[in-house]
C-alpha atoms as a PDB file:
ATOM      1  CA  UNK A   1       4.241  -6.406  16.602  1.00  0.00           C
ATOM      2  CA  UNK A   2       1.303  -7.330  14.440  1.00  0.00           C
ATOM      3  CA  UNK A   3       0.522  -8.508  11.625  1.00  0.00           C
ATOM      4  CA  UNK A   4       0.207  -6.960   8.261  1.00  0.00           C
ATOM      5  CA  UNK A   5      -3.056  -6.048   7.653  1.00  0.00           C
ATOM      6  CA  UNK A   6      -4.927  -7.815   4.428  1.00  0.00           C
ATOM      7  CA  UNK A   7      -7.492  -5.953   2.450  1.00  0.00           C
ATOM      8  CA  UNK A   8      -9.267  -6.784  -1.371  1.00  0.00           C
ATOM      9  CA  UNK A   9     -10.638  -4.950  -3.882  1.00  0.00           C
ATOM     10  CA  UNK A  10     -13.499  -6.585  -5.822  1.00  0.00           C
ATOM     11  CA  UNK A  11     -13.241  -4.565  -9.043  1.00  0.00           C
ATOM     12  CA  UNK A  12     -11.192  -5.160 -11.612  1.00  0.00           C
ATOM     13  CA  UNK A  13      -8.837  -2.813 -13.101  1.00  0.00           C
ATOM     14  CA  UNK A  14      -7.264  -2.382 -16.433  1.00  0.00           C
ATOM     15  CA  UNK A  15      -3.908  -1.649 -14.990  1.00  0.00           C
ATOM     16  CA  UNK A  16      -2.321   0.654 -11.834  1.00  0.00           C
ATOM     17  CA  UNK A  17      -3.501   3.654 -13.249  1.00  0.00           C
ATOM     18  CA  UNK A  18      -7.227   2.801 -13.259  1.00  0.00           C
ATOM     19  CA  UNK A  19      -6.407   1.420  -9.667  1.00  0.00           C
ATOM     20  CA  UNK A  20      -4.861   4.443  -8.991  1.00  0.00           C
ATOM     21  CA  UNK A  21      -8.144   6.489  -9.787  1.00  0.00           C
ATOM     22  CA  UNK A  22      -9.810   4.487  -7.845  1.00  0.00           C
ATOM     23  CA  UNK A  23      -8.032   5.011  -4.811  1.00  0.00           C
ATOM     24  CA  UNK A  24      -7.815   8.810  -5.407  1.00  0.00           C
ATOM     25  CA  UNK A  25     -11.774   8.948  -5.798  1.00  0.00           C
ATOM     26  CA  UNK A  26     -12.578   6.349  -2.961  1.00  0.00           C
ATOM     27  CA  UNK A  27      -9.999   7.674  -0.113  1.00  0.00           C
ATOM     28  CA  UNK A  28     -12.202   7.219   2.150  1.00  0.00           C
ATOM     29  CA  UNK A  29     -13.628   3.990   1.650  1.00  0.00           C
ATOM     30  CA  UNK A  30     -10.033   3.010   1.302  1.00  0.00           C
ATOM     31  CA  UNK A  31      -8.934   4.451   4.861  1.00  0.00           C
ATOM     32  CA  UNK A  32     -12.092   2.571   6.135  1.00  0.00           C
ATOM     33  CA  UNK A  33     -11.188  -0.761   4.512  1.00  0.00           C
ATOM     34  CA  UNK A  34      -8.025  -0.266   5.863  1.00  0.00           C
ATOM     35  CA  UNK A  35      -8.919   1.285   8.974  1.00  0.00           C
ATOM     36  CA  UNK A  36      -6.725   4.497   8.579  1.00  0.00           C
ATOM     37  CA  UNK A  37      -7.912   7.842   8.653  1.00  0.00           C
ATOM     38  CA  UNK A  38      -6.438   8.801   5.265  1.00  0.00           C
ATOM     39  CA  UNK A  39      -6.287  13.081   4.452  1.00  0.00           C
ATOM     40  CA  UNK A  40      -7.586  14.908   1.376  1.00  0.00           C
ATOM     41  CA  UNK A  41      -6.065  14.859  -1.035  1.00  0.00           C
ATOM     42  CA  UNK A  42      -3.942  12.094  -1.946  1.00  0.00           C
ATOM     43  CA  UNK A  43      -0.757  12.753  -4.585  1.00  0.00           C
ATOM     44  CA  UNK A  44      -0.790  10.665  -7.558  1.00  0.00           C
ATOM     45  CA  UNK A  45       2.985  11.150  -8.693  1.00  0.00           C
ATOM     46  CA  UNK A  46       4.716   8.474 -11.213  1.00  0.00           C
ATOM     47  CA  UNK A  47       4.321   4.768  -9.943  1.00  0.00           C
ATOM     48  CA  UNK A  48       2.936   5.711  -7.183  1.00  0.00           C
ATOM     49  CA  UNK A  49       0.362   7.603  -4.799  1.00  0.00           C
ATOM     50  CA  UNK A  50       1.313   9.239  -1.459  1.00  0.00           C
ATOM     51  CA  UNK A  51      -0.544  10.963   1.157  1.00  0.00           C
ATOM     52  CA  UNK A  52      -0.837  11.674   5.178  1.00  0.00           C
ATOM     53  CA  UNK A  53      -2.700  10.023   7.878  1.00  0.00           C
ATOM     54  CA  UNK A  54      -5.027  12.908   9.874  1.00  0.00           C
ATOM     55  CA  UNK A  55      -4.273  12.170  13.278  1.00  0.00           C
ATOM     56  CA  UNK A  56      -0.504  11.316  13.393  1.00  0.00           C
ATOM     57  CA  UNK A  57       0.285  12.648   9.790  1.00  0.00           C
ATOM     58  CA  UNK A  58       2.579   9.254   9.490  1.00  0.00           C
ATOM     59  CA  UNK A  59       3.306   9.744   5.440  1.00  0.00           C
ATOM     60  CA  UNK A  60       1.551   6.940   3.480  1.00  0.00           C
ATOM     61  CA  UNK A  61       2.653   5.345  -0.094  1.00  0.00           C
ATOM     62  CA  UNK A  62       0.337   3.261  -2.226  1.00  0.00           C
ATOM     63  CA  UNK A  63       2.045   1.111  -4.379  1.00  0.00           C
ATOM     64  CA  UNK A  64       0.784  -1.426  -6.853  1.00  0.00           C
ATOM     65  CA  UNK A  65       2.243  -3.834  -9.447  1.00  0.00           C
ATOM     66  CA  UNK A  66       1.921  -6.053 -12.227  1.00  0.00           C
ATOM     67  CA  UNK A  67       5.498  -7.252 -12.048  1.00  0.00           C
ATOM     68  CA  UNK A  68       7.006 -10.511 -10.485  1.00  0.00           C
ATOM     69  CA  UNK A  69       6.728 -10.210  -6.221  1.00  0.00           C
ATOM     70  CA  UNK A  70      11.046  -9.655  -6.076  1.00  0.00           C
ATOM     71  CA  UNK A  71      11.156  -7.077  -8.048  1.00  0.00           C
ATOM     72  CA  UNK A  72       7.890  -5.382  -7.135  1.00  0.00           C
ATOM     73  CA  UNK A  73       9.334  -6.034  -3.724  1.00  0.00           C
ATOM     74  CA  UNK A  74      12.473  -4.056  -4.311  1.00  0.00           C
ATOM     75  CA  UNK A  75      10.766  -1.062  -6.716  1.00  0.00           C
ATOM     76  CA  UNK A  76       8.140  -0.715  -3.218  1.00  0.00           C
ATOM     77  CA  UNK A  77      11.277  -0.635  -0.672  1.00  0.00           C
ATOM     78  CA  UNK A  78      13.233   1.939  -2.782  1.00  0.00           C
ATOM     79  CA  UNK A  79       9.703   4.426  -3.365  1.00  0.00           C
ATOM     80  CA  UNK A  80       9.304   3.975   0.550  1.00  0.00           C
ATOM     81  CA  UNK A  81      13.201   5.018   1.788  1.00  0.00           C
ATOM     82  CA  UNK A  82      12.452   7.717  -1.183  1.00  0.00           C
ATOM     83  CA  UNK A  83       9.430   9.366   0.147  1.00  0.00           C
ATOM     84  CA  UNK A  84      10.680   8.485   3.726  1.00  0.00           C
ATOM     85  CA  UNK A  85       7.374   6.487   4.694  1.00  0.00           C
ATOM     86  CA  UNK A  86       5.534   4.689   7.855  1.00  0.00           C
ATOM     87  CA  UNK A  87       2.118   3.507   6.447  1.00  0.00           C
ATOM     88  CA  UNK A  88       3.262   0.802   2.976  1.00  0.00           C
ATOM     89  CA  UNK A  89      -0.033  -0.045   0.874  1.00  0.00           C
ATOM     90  CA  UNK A  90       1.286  -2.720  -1.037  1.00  0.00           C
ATOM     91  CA  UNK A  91      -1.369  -3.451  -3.907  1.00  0.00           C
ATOM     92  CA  UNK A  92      -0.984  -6.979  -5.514  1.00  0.00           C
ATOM     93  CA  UNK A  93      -3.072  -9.572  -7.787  1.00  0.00           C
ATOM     94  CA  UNK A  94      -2.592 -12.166  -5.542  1.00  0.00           C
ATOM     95  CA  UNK A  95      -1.824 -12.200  -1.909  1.00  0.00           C
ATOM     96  CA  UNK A  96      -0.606 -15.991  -0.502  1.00  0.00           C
ATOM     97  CA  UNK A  97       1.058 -17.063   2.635  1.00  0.00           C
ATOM     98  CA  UNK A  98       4.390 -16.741   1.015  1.00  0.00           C
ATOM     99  CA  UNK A  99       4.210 -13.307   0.201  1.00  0.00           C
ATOM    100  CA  UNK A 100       2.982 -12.448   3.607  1.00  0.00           C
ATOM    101  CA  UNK A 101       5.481 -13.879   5.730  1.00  0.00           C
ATOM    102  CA  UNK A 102       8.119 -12.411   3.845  1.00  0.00           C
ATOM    103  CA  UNK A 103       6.186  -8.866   4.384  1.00  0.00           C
ATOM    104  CA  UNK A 104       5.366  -9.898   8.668  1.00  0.00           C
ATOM    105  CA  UNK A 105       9.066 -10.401   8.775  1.00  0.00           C
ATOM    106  CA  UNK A 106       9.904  -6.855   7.000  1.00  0.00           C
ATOM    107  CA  UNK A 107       7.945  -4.955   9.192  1.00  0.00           C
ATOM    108  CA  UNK A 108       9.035  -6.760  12.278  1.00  0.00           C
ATOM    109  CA  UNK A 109      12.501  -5.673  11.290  1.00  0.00           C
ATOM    110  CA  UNK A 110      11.496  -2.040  10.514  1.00  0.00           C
ATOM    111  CA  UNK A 111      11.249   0.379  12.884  1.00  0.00           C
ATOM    112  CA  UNK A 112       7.618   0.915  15.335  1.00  0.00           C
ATOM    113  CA  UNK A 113       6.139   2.909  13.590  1.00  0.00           C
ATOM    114  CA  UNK A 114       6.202   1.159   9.992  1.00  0.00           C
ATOM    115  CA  UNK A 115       2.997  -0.614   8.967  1.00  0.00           C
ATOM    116  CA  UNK A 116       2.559  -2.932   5.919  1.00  0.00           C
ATOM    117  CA  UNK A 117      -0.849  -3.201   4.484  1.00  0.00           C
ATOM    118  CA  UNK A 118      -1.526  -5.896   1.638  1.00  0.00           C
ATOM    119  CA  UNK A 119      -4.709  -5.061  -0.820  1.00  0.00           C
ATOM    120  CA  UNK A 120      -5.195  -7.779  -3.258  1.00  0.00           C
ATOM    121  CA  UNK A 121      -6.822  -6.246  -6.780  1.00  0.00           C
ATOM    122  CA  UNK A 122      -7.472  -7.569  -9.467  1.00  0.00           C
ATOM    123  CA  UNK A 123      -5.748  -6.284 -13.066  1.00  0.00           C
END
C-alpha cells in the first residue's frame, strides 16, 4: 500500500466555498497536481464536491474544513460511506506528520481501491 499522496495550494481562500470554486474552475490543474484524471464536471453539493475519475470512474469526494482534525475527521468518513467513495481529497490548513499517519493507517485498513489524498490550503 502507499502512501497518501500530499498536495498544496498556494492561494488563499476566504473559506471552503471560495476553495470550492476553485477546484470546480481548475479541475484540471487539480487532477494534474494530484495526478488523477478528474471528469467534467465536478458536483458542488452541500459541504462537499464529488465527481468521477475518466478511466476507472472510481467516485471522488473533495472535502475541506475549518474545524478541529477529529471532527473534520469524522464529518469526511461519514460524506465518504454516504456517497460510497474510492478517491478521499481531504483539504486542510495544515498538514503535519500526525495527521498523516493517522490518514496512512486509514487507508491501509480500507479496502484496495481507497486512496487518501491530503491538499493543504490556506483559509
Amino acid at each position: 500500500m502507499t502512501e497518501v499522496k500530499t498536495f498544496k495550494i498556494e492561494q488563499k481562500f476566504s473559506g471552503t466555498e471560495g476553495l470550492y470554486r476553485y477546484i470546480i474552475k481548475n479541475v484540471k490543474y487539480i487532477g494534474e497536481s494530484i495526478g488523477i484524471k478528474i471528469q467534467k464536471p465536478l458536483k458542488d453539493i452541500p459541504f462537499c464536491i464529488t465527481g468521477k475519475e475518466k478511466i476507472t470512474e472510481r467516485n471522488i469526494l473533495f472535502f475541506a474544513s475549518k474545524d478541529d482534525y477529529p471532527e473534520a475527521l469524522g464529518e469526511l468518513i461519514i460524506l465518504a460511506g454516504s456517497f460510497d467513495v474510492d478517491i478521499i481529497v481531504f483539504l486542510m490548513p495544515e498538514v503535519n506528520v500526525t495527521r498523516l499517519e493517522s490518514l496512512n493507517w486509514l487507508q491501509k485498513i480500507c479496502n484496495a481501491d481507497a486512496e487518501f489524498i491530503v491538499g493543504e490550503v490556506n483559509f
